[in-house]
PDB file of N, CA and C in Angstrom:
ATOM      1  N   UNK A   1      -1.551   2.627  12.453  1.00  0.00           N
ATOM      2  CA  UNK A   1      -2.031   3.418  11.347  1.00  0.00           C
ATOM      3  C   UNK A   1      -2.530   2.469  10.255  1.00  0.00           C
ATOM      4  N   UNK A   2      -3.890   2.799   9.587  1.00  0.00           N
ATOM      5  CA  UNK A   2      -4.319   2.266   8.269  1.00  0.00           C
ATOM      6  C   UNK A   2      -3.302   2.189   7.267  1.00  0.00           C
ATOM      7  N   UNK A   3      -3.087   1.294   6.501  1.00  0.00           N
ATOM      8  CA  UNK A   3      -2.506   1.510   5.616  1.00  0.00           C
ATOM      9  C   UNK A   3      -2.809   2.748   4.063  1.00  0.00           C
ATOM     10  N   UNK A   4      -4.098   3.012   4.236  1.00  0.00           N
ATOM     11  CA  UNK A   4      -5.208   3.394   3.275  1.00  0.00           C
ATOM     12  C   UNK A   4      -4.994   4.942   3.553  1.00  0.00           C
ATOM     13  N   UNK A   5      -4.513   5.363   5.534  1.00  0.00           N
ATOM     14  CA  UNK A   5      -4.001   6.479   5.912  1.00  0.00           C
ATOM     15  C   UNK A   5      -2.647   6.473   5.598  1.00  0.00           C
ATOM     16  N   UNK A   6      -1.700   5.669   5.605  1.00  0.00           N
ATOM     17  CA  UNK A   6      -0.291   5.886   4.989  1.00  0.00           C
ATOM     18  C   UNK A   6      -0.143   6.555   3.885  1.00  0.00           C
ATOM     19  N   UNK A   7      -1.073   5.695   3.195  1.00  0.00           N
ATOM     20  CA  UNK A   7      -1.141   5.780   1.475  1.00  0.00           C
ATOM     21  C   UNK A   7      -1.814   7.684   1.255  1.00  0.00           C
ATOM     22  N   UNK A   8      -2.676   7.689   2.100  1.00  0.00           N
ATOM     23  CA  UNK A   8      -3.241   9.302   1.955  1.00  0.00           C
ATOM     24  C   UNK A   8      -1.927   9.973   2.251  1.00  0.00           C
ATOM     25  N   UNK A   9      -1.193   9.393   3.385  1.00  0.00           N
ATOM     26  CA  UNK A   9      -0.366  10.703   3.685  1.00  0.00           C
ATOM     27  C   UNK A   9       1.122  11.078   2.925  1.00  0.00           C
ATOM     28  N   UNK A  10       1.608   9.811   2.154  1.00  0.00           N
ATOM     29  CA  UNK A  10       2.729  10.007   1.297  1.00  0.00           C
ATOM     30  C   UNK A  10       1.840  10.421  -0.067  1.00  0.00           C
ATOM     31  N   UNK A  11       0.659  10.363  -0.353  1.00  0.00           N
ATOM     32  CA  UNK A  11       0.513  10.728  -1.785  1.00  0.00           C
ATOM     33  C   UNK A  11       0.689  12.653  -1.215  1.00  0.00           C
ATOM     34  N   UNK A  12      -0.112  13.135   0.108  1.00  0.00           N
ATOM     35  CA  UNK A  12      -0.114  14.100   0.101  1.00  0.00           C
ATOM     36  C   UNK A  12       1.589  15.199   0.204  1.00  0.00           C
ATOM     37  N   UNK A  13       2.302  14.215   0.230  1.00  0.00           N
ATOM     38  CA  UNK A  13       3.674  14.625   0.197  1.00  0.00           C
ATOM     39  C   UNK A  13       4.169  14.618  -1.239  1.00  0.00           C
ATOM     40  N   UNK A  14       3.237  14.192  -2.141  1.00  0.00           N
ATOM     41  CA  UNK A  14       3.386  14.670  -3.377  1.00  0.00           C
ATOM     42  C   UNK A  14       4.134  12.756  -3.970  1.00  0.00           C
ATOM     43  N   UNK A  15       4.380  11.682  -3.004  1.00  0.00           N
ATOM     44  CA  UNK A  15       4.741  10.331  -3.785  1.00  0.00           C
ATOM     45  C   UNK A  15       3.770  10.261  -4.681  1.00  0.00           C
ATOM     46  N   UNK A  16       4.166   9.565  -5.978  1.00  0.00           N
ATOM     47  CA  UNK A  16       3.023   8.841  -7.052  1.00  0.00           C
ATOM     48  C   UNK A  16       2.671   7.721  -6.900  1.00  0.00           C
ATOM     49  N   UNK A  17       3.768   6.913  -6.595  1.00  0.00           N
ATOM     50  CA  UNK A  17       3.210   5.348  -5.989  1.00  0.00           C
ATOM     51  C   UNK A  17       4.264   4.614  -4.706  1.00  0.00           C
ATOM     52  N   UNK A  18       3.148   4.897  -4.115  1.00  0.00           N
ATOM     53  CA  UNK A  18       3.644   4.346  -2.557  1.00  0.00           C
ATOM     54  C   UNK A  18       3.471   3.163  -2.545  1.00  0.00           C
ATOM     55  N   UNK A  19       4.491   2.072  -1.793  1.00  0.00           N
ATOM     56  CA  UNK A  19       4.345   0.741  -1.729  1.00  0.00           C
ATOM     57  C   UNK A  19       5.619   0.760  -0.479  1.00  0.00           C
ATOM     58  N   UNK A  20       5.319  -0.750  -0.091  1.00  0.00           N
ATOM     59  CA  UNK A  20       5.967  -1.483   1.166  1.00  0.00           C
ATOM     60  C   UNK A  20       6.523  -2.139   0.556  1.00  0.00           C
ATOM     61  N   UNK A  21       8.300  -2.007   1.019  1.00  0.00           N
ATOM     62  CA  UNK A  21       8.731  -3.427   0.160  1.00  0.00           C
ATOM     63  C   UNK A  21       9.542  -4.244   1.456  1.00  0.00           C
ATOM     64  N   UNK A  22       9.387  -5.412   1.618  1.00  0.00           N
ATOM     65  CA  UNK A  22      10.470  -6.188   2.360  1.00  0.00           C
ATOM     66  C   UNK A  22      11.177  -7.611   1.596  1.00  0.00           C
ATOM     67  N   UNK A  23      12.348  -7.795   2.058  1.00  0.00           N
ATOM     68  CA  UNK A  23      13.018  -9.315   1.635  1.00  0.00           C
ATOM     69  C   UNK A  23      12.853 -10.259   3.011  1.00  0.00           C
ATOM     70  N   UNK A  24      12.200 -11.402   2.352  1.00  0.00           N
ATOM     71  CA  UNK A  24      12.272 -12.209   3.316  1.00  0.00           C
ATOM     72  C   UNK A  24      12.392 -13.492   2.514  1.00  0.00           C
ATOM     73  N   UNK A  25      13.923 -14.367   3.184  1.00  0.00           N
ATOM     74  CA  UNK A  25      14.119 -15.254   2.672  1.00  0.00           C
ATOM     75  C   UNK A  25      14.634 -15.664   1.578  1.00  0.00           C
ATOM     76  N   UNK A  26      15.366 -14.034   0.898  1.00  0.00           N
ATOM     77  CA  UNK A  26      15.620 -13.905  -0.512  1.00  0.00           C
ATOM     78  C   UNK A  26      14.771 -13.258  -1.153  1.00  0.00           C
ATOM     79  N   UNK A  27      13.353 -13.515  -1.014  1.00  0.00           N
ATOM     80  CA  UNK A  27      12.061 -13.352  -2.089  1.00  0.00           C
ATOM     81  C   UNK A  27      11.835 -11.415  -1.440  1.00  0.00           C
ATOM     82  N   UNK A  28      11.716 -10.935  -2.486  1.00  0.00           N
ATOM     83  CA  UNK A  28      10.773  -9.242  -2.587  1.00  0.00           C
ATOM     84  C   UNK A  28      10.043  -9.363  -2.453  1.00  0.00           C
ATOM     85  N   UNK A  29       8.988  -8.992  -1.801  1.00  0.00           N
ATOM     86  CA  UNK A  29       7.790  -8.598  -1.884  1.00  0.00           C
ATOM     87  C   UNK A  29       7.139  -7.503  -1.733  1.00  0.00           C
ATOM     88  N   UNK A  30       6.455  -6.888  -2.248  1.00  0.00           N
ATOM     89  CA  UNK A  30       6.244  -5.412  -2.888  1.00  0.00           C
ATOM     90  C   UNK A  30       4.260  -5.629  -2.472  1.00  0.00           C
ATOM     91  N   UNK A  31       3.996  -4.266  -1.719  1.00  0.00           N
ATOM     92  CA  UNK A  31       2.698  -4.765  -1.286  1.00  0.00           C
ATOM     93  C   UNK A  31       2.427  -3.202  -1.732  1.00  0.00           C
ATOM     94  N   UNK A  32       1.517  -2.858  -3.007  1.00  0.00           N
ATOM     95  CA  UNK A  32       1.282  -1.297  -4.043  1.00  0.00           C
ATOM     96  C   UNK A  32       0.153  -1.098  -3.214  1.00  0.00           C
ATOM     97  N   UNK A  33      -0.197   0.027  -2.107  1.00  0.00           N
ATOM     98  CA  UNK A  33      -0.511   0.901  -1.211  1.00  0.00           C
ATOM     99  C   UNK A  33      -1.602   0.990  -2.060  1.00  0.00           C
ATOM    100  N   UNK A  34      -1.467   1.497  -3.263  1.00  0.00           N
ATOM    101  CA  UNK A  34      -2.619   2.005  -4.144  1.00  0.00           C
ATOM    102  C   UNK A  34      -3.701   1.316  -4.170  1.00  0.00           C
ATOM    103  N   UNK A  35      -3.915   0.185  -4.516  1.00  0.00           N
ATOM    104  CA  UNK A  35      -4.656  -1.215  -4.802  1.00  0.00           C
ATOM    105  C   UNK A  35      -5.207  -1.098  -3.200  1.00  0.00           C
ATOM    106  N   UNK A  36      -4.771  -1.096  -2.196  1.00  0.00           N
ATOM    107  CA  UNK A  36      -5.526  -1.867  -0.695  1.00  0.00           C
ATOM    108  C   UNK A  36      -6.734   0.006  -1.074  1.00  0.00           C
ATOM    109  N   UNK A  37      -5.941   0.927  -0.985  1.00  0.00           N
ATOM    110  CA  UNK A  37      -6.835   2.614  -1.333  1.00  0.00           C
ATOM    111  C   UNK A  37      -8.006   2.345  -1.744  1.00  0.00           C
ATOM    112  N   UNK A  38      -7.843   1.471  -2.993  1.00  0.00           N
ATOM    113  CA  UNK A  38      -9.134   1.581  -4.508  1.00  0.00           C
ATOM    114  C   UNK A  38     -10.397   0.270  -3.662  1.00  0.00           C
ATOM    115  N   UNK A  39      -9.882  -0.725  -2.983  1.00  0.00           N
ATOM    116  CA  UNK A  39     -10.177  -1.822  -2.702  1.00  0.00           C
ATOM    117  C   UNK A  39     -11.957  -1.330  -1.989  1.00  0.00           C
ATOM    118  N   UNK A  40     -12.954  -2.015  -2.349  1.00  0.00           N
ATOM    119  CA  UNK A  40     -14.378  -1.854  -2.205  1.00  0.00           C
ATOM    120  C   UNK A  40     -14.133  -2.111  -0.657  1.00  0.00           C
ATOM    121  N   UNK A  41     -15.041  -1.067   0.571  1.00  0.00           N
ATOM    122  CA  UNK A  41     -14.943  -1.311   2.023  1.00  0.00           C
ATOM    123  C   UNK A  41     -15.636  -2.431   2.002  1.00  0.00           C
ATOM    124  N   UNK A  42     -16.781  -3.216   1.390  1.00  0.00           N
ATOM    125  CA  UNK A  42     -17.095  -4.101   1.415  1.00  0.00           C
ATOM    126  C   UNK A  42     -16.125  -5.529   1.446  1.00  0.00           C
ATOM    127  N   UNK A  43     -15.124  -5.648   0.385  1.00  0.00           N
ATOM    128  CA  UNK A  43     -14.587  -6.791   0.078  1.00  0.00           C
ATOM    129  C   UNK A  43     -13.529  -6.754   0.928  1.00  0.00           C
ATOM    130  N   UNK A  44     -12.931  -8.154   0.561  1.00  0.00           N
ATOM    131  CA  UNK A  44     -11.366  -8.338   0.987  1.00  0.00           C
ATOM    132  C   UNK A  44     -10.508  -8.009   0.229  1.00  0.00           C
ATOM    133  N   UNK A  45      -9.288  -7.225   0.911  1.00  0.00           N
ATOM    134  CA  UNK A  45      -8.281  -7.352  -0.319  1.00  0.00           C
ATOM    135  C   UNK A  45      -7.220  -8.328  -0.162  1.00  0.00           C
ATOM    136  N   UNK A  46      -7.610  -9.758  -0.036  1.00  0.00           N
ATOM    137  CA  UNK A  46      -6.984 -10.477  -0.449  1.00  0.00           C
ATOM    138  C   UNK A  46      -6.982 -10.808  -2.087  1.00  0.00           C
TER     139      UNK A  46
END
């Protein structure tokens, strides 16, 4: 699954901000669903 389809399908469950979070190594990392959504099909979202 897209992430861009994740993001469609928890907003349609009514979430406000969907994000991925994992620990690795100690460190959080938090990857905001929203931002990859808005991201131009042209560019990278790096």
């Amino acid at each position: 699954m897209l992430l861009s389809t994740l993001f469609d399908y928890l907003t349609a469950t009514g979430a406000e901000a969907a994000s991925i979070v994992v620990t690795v190594r100690g460190h959080k990392i938090e990857l905001d669903l929203s931002r990859l959504h808005d991201t131009d099909p042209g560019q990278s979202a790096a």
